[in-house]
C-alpha atoms as a PDB file:
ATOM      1  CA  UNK A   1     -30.943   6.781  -6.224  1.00  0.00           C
ATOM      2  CA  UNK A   2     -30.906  10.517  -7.690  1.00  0.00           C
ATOM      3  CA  UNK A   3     -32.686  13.658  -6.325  1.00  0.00           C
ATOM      4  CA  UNK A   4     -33.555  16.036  -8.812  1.00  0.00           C
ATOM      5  CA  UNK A   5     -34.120  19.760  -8.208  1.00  0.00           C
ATOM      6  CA  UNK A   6     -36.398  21.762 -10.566  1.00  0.00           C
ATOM      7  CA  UNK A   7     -36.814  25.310 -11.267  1.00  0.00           C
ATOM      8  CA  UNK A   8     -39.665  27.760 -13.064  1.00  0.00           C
ATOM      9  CA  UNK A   9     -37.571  30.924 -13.444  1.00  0.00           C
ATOM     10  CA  UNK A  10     -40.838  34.075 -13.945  1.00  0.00           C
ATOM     11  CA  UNK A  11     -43.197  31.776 -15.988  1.00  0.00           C
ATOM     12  CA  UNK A  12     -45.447  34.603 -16.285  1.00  0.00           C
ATOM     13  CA  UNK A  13     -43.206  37.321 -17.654  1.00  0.00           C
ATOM     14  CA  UNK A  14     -41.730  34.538 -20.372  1.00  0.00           C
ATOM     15  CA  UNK A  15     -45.996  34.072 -20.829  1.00  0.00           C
ATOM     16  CA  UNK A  16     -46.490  37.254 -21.547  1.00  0.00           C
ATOM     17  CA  UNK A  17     -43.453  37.739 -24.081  1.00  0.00           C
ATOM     18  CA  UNK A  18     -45.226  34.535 -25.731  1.00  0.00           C
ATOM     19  CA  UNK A  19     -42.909  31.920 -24.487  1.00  0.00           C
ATOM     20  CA  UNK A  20     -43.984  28.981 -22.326  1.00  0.00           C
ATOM     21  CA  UNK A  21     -42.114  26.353 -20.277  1.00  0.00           C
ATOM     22  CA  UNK A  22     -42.207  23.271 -18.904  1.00  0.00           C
ATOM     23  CA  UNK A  23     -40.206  20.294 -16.780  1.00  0.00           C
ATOM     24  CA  UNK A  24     -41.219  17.210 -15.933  1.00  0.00           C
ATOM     25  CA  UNK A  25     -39.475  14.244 -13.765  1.00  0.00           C
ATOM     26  CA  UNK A  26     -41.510  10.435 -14.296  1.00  0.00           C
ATOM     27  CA  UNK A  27     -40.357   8.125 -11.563  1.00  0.00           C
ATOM     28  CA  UNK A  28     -41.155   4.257 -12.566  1.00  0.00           C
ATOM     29  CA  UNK A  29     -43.464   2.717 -10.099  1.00  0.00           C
ATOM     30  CA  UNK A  30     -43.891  -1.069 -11.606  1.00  0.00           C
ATOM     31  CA  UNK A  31     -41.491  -3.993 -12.515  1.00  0.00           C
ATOM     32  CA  UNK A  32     -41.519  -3.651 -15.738  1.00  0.00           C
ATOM     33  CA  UNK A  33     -41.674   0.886 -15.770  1.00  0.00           C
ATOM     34  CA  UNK A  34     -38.152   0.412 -13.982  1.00  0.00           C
ATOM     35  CA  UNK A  35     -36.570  -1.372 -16.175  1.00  0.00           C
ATOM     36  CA  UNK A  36     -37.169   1.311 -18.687  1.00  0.00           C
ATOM     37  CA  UNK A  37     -35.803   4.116 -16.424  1.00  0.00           C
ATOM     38  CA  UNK A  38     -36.360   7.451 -15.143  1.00  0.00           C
ATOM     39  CA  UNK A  39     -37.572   9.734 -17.782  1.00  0.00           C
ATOM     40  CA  UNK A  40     -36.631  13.667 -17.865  1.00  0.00           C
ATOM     41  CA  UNK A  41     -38.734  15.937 -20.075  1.00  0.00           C
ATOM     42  CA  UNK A  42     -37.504  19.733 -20.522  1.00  0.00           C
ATOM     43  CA  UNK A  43     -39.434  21.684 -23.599  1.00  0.00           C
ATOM     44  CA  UNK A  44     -40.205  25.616 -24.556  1.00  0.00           C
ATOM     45  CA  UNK A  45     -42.369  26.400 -26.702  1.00  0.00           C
ATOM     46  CA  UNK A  46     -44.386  29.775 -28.235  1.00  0.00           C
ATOM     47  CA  UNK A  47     -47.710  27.151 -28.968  1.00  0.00           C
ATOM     48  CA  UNK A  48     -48.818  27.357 -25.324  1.00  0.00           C
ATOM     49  CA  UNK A  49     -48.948  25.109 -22.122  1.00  0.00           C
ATOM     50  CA  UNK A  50     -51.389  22.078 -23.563  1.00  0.00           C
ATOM     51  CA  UNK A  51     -49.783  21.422 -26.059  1.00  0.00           C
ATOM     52  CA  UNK A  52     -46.325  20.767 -24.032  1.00  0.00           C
ATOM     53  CA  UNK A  53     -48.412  18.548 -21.532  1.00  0.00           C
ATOM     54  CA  UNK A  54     -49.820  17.089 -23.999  1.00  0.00           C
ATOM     55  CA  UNK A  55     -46.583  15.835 -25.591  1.00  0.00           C
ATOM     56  CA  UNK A  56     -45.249  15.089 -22.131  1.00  0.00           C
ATOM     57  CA  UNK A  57     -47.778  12.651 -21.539  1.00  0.00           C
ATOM     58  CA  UNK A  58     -47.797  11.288 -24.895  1.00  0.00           C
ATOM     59  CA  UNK A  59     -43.565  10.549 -24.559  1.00  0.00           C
ATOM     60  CA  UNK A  60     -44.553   9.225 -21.108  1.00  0.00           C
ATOM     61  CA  UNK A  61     -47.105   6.456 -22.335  1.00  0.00           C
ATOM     62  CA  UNK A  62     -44.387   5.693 -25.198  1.00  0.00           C
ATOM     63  CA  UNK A  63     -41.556   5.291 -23.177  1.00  0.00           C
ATOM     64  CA  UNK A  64     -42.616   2.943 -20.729  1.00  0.00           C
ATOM     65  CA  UNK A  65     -44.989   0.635 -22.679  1.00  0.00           C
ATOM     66  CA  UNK A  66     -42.924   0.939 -25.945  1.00  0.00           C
ATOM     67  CA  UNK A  67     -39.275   2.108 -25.419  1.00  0.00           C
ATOM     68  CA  UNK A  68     -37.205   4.828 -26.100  1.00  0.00           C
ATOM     69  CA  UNK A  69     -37.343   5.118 -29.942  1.00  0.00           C
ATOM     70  CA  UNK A  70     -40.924   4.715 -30.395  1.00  0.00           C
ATOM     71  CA  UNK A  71     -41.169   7.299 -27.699  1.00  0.00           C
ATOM     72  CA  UNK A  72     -39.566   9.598 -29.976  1.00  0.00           C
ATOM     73  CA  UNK A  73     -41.119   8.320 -33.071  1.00  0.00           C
ATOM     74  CA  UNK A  74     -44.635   9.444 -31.388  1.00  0.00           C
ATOM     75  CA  UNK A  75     -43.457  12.791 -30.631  1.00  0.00           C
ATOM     76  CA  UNK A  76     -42.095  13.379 -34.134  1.00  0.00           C
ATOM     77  CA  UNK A  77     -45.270  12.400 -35.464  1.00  0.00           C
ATOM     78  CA  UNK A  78     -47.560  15.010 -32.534  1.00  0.00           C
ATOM     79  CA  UNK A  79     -44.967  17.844 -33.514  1.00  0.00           C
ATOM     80  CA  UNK A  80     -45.832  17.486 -37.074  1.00  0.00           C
ATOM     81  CA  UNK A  81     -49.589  16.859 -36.797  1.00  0.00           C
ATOM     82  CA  UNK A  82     -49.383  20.275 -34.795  1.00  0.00           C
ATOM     83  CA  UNK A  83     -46.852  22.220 -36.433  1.00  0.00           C
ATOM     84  CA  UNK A  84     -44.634  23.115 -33.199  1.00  0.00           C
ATOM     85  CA  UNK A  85     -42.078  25.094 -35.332  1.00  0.00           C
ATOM     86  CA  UNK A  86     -41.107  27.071 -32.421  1.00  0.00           C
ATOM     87  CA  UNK A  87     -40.527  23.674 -29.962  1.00  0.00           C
ATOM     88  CA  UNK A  88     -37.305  23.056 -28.120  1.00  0.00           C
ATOM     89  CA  UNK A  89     -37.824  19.940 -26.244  1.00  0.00           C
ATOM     90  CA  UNK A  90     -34.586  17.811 -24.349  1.00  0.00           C
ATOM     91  CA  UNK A  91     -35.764  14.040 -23.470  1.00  0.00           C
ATOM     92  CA  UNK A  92     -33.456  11.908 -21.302  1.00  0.00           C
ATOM     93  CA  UNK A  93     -33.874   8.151 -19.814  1.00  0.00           C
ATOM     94  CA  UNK A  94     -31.445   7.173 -17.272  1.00  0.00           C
ATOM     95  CA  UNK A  95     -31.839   3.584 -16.495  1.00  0.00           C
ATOM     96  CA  UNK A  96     -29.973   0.722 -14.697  1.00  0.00           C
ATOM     97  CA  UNK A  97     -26.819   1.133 -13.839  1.00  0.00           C
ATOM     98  CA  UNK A  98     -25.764   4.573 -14.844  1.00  0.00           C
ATOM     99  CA  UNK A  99     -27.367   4.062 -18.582  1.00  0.00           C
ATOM    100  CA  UNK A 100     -28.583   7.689 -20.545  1.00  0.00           C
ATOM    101  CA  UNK A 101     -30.545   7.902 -23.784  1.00  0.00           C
ATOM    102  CA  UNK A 102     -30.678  11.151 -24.640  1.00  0.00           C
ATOM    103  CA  UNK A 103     -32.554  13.176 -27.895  1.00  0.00           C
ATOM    104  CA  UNK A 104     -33.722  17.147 -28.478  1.00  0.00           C
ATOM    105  CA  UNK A 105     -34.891  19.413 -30.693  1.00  0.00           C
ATOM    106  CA  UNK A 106     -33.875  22.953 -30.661  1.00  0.00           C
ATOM    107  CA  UNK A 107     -31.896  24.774 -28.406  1.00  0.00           C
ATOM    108  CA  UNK A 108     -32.262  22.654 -25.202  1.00  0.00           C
ATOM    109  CA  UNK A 109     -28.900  22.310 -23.126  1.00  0.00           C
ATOM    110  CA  UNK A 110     -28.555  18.560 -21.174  1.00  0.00           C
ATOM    111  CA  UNK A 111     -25.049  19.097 -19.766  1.00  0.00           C
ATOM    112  CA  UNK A 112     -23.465  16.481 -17.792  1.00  0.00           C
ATOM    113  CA  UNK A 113     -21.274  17.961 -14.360  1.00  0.00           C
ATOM    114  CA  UNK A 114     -18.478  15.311 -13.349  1.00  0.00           C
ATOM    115  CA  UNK A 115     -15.669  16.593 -11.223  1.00  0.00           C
ATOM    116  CA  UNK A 116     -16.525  20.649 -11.417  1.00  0.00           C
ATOM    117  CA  UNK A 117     -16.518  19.860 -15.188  1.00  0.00           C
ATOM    118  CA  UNK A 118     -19.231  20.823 -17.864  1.00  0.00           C
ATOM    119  CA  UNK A 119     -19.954  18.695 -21.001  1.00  0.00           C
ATOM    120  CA  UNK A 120     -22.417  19.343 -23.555  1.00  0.00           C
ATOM    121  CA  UNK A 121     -23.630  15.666 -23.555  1.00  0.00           C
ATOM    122  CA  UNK A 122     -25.943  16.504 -27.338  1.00  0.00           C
ATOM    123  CA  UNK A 123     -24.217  18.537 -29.030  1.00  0.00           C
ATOM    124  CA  UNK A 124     -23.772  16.883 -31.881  1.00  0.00           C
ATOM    125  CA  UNK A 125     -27.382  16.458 -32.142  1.00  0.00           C
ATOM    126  CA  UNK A 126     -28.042  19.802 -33.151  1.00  0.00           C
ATOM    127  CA  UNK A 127     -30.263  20.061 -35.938  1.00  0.00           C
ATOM    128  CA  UNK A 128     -30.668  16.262 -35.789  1.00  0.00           C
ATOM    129  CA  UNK A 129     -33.984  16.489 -34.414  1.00  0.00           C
ATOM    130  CA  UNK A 130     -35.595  13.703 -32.362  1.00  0.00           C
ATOM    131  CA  UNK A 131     -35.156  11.330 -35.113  1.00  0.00           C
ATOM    132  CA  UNK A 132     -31.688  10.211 -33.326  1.00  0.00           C
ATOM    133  CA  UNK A 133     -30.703   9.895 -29.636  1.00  0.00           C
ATOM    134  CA  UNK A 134     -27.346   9.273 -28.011  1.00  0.00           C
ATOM    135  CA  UNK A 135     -26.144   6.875 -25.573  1.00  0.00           C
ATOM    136  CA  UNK A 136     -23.504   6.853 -22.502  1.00  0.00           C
ATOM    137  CA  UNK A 137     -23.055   5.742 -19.064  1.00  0.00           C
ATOM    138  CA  UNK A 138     -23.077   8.203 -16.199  1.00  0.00           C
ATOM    139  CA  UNK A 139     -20.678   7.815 -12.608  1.00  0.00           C
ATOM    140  CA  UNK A 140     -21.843   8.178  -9.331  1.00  0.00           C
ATOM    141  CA  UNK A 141     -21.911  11.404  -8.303  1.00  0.00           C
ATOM    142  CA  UNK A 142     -22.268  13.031 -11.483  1.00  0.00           C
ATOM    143  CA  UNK A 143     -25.223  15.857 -12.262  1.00  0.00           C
ATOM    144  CA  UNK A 144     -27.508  16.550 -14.907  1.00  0.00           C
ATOM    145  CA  UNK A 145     -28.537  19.597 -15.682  1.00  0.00           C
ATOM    146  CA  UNK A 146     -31.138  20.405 -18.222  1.00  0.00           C
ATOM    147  CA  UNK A 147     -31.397  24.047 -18.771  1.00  0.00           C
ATOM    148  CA  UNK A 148     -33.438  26.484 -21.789  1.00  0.00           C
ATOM    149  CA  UNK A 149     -31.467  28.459 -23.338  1.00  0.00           C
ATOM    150  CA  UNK A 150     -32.127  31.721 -22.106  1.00  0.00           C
ATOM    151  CA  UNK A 151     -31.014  30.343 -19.057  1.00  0.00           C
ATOM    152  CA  UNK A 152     -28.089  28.413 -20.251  1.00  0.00           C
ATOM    153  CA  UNK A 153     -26.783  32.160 -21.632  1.00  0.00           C
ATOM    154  CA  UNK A 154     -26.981  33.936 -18.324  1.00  0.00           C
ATOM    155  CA  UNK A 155     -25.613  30.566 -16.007  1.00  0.00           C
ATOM    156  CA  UNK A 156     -22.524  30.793 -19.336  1.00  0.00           C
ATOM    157  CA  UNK A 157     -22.032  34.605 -18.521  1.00  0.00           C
ATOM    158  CA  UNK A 158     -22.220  34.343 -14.929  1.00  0.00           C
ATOM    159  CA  UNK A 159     -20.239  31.880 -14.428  1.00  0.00           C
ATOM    160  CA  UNK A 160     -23.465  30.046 -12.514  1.00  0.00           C
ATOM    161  CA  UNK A 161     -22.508  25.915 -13.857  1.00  0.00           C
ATOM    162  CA  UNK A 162     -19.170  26.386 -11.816  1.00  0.00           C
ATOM    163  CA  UNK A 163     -21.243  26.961  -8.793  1.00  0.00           C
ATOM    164  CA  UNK A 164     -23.521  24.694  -9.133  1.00  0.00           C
ATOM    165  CA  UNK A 165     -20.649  21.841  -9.602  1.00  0.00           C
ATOM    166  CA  UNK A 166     -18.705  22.882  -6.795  1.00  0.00           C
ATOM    167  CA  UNK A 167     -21.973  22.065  -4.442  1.00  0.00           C
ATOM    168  CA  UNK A 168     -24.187  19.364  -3.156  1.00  0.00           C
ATOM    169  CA  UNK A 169     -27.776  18.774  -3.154  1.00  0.00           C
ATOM    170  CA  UNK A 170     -28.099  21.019  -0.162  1.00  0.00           C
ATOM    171  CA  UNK A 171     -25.656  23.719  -0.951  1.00  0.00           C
ATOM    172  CA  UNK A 172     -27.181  24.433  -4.272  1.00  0.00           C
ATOM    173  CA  UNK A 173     -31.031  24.725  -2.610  1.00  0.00           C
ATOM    174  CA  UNK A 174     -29.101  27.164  -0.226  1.00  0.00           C
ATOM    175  CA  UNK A 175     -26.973  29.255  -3.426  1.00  0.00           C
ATOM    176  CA  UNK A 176     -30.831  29.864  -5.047  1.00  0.00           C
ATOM    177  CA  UNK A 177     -32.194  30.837  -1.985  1.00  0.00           C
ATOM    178  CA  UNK A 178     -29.510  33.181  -0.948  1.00  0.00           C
ATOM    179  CA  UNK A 179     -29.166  34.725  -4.857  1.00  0.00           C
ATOM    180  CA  UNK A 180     -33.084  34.727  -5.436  1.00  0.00           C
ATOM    181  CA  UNK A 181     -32.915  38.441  -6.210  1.00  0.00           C
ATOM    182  CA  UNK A 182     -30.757  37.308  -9.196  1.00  0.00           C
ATOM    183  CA  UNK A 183     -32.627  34.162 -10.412  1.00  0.00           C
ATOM    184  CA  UNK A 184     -35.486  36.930 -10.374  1.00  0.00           C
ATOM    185  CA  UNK A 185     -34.316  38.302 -13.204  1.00  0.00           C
ATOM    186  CA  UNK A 186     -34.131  35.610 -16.049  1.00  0.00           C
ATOM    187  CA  UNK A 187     -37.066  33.415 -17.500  1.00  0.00           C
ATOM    188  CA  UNK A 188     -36.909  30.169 -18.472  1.00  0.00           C
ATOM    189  CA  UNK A 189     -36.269  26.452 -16.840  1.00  0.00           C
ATOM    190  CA  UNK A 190     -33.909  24.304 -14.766  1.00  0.00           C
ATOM    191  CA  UNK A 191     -33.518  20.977 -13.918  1.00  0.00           C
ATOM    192  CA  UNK A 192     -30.316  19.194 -11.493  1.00  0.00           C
ATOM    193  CA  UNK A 193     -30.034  15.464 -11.092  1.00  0.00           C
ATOM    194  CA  UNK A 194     -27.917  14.534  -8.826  1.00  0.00           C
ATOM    195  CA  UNK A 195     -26.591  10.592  -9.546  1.00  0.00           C
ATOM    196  CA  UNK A 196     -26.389   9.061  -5.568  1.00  0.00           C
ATOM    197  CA  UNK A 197     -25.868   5.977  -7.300  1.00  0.00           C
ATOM    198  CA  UNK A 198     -27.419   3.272  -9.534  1.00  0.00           C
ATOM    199  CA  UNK A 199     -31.101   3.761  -9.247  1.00  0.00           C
ATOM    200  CA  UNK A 200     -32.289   0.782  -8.533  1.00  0.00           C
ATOM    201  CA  UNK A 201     -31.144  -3.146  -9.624  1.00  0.00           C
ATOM    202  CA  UNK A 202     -33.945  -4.844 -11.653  1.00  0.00           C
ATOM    203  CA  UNK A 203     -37.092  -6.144  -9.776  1.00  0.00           C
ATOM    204  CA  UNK A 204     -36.584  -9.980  -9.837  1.00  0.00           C
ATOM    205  CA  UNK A 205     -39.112 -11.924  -8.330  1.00  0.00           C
ATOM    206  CA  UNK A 206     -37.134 -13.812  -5.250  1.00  0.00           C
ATOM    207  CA  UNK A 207     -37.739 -17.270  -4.846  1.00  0.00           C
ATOM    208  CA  UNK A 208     -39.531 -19.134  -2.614  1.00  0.00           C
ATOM    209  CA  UNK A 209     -38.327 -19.820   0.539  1.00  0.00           C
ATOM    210  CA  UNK A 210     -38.717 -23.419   1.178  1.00  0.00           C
ATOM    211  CA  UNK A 211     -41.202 -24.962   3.458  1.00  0.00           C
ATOM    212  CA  UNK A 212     -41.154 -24.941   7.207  1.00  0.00           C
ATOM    213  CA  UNK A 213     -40.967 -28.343   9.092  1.00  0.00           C
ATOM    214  CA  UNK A 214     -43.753 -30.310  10.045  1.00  0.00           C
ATOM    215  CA  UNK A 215     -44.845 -29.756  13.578  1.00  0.00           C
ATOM    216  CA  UNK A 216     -45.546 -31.830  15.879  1.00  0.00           C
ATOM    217  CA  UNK A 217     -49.229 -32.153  14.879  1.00  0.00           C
ATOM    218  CA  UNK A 218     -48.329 -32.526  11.110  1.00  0.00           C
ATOM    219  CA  UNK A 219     -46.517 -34.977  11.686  1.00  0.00           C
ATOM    220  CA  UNK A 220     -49.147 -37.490  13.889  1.00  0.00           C
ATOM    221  CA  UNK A 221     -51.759 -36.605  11.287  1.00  0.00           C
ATOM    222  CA  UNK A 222     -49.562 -37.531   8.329  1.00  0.00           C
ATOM    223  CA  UNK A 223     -48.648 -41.017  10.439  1.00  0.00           C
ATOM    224  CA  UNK A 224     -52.549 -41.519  10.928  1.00  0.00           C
ATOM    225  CA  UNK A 225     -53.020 -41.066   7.346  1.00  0.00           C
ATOM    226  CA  UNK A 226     -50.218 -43.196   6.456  1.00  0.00           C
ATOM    227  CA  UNK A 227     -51.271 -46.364   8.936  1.00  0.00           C
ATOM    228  CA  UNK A 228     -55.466 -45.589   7.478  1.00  0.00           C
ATOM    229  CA  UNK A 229     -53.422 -46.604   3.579  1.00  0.00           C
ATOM    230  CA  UNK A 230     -51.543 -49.645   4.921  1.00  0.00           C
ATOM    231  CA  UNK A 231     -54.642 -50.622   6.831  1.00  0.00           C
ATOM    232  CA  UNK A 232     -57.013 -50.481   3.423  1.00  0.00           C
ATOM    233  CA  UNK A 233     -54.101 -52.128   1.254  1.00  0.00           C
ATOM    234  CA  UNK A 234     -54.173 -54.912   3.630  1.00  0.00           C
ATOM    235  CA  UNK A 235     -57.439 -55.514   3.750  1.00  0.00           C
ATOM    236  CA  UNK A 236     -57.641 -55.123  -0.160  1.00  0.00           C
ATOM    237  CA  UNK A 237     -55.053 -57.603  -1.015  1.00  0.00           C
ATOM    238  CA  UNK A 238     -56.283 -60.582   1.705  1.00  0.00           C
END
């Protein structure tokens, strides 16, 4: 499976300077919602909270009833119907095995951490908009990390990704708690995944295990039955 750490860095200062946040995590709960994936939602905005949920929720719906690219399709069509000028939003599915499809729009890092190294994993989807997504495979004990990019600037100039890759679940929750005073300091939003391994095989219904063996009991009641047919044949054929 995959743990995934998530972090609100002064929501309240960025609100006040007109920014707003958000991060969401949708865990599949059905058959059929798992074969579609886990779905990661990161997004800023200046157009205010509701609007981000909103969007969240409509991406959410999409995904799992309709797929990926229709997911996108109806988020291309709310950010035009609301004129989010100002949106940066990073959208990621990781499904069975290691599978990523991954899309933005606007300055959204999604970097992928695989042996203390960093790779910008959409790059070359700057500017592309959410009209194209990119696809890969992920390793086991790789992590995700989905950043805004006033964050992404101060993690660069600190030197904060290295940190983060040289740790574990654990030791990471312990390097924010022991540098909050720091983290205290910058707005914006943070998600880690951490890849245990393949999230889950798809549900397949199991078959039917076969039928016990007649008891005892069964078995003199079938006999009965059987000796009542031979006994009304008989008598029907003489």
């Amino acid at each position: 499976m995959r743990k995934t750490l998530e972090y609100h860095f002064n929501p309240e200062i960025s609100q006040k300077n007109g920014a707003f946040f958000e991060t969401c995590c949708f865990s599949p709960t059905t058959s059929k919602e798992k074969q579609a994936g886990i779905l990661y939602l990161i997004a800023e905005s200046e157009n205010g909270p509701d609007l981000i949920k909103e969007l969240f929720q409509i991406i959410e719906q999409e995904f799992y009833q309709n797929g990926f690219q229709t997911a996108l399709d109806k988020a291309n069509e709310f950010i035009n119907q609301n004129n989010l000028t100002s949106l940066h939003l990073g959208v990621l599915a990781l499904s069975y095995p290691y599978k990523i499809k991954v899309s933005k729009i606007g300055k959204i890092k999604i970097l992928l951490l695989r042996n203390e190294v960093a790779f910008d994993v959409i790059s070359e989807l700057d500017n592309q908009g959410l009209f194209k997504f990119i696809e890969g495979n992920l390793q086991k004990n790789d992590k995700l990390i989905f950043l805004t990019n006033s964050v992404f600037n101060v993690f660069l100039k600190y030197k904060v990704l290295g940190k983060i890759a040289q740790r574990n679940e654990k030791e990471v929750k312990t390097f924010f708690k022991e540098n909050k005073a720091f983290f205290q300091t910058i707005c914006g939003a943070l998600i880690i995944a951490f890849i245990k391994k393949a999230p889950w095989p798809l549900f397949l219904k199991k078959p039917k295990s076969p039928l016990p063996p007649p008891s005892k009991i069964e078995k003199g009641v079938i006999a009965a039955i059987l000796l009542v047919i031979l006994l009304l044949l008989g008598y029907l054929l003489f």
